[in-house]
Protein backbone atom coordinates (compact mmCIF):
# COMPACT_ATOMS: atom_id res chain seq x y z
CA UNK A 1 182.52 68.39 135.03
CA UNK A 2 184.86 70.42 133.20
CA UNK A 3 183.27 73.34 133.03
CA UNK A 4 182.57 73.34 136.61
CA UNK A 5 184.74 76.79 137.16
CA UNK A 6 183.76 78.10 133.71
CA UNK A 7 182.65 81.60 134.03
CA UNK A 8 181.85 84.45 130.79
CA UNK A 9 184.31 87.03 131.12
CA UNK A 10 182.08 89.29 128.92
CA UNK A 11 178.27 89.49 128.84
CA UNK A 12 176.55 86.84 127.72
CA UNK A 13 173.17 86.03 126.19
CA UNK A 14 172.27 82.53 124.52
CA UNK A 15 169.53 82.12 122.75
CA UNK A 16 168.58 78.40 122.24
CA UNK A 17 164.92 76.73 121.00
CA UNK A 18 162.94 74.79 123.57
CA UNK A 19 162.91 71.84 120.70
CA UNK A 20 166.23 72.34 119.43
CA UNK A 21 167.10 68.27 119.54
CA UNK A 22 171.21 69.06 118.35
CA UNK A 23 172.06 71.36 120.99
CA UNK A 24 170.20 70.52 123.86
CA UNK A 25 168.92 73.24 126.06
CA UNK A 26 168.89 71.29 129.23
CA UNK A 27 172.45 71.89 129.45
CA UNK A 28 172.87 75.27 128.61
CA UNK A 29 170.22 76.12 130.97
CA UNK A 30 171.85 74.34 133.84
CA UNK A 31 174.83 76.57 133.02
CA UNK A 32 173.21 79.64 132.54
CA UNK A 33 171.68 79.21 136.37
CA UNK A 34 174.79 78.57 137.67
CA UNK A 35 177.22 81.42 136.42
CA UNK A 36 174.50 83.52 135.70
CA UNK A 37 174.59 84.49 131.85
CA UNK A 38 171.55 85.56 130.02
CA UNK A 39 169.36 82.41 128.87
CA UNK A 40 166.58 82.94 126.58
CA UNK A 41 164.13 80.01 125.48
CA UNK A 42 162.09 80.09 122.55
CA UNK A 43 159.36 78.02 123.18
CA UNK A 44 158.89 74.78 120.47
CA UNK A 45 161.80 76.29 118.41
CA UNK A 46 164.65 73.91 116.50
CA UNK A 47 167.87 74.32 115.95
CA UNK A 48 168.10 76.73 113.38
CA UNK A 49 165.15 79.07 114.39
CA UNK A 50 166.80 82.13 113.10
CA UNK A 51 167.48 81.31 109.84
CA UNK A 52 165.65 83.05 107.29
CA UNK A 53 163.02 80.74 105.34
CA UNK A 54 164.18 77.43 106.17
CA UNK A 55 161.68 74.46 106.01
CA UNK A 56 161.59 72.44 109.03
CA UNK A 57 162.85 69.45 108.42
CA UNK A 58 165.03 66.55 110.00
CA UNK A 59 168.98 66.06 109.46
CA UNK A 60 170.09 63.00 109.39
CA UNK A 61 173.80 61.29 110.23
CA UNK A 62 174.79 63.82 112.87
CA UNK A 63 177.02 63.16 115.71
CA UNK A 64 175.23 64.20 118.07
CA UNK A 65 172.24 63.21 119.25
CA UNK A 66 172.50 60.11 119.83
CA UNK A 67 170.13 59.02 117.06
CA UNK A 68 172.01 60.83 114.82
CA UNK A 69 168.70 62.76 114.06
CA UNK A 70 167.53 66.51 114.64
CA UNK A 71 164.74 68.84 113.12
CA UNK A 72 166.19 72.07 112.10
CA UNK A 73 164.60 74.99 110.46
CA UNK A 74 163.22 78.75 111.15
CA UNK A 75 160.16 79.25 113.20
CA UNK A 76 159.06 82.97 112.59
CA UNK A 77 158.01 83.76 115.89
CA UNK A 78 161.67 82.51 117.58
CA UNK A 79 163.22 84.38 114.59
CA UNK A 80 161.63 87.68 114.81
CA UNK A 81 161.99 87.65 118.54
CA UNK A 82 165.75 86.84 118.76
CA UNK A 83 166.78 89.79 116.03
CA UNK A 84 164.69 92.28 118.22
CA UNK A 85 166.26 90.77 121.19
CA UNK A 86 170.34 91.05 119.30
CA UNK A 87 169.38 94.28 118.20
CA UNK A 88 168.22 95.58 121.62
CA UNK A 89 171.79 94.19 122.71
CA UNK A 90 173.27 95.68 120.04
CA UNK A 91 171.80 99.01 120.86
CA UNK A 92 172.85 98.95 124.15
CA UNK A 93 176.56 97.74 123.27
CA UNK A 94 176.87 100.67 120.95
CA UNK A 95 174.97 103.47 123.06
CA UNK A 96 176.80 106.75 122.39
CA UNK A 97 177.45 108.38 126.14
């Protein structure tokens, strides 16, 4: 595997949708276990969750998957749970001492 020694050299958080059928989470969650980033799921989310006002709906003539085929678009729940998530990161990051 060639990420086998990969490692974040800063913190890292990845949020990803639990139905996100372009970027698979499987992967990403393997990785996350193993070097031990921050992996948040958003349960039945697609690619795209965070976007603001975007109808689900399916792209077509991707390379990847292997169908060519994903559903994309904002679920409101994912979304407004990831920004209070970044800004909670955010807020941290930029914490005056």
């Amino acid at each position: 595997d060639r990420l086998e020694d990969w490692r974040p050299s800063i913190p890292l958080t990845l949020l990803i949708g639990s139905a996100d059928g372009w970027t698979r989470p499987g992967p990403c969650r393997s990785l996350a276990k193993r070097t031990g980033f921050r992996f948040i799921e958003y349960e039945g989310a697609y690619h795209g969750f965070d976007a603001p006002n975007a109808r689900v709906r399916v792209r077509e003539g991707l390379g990847r998957p292997k169908d060519g085929k994903a559903h994309v678009g904002t679920d409101r729940t994912a979304r407004a749970a990831s920004i209070k998530e970044v800004m909670a990161i955010l807020g941290e990051a930029f914490r005056t001492p």
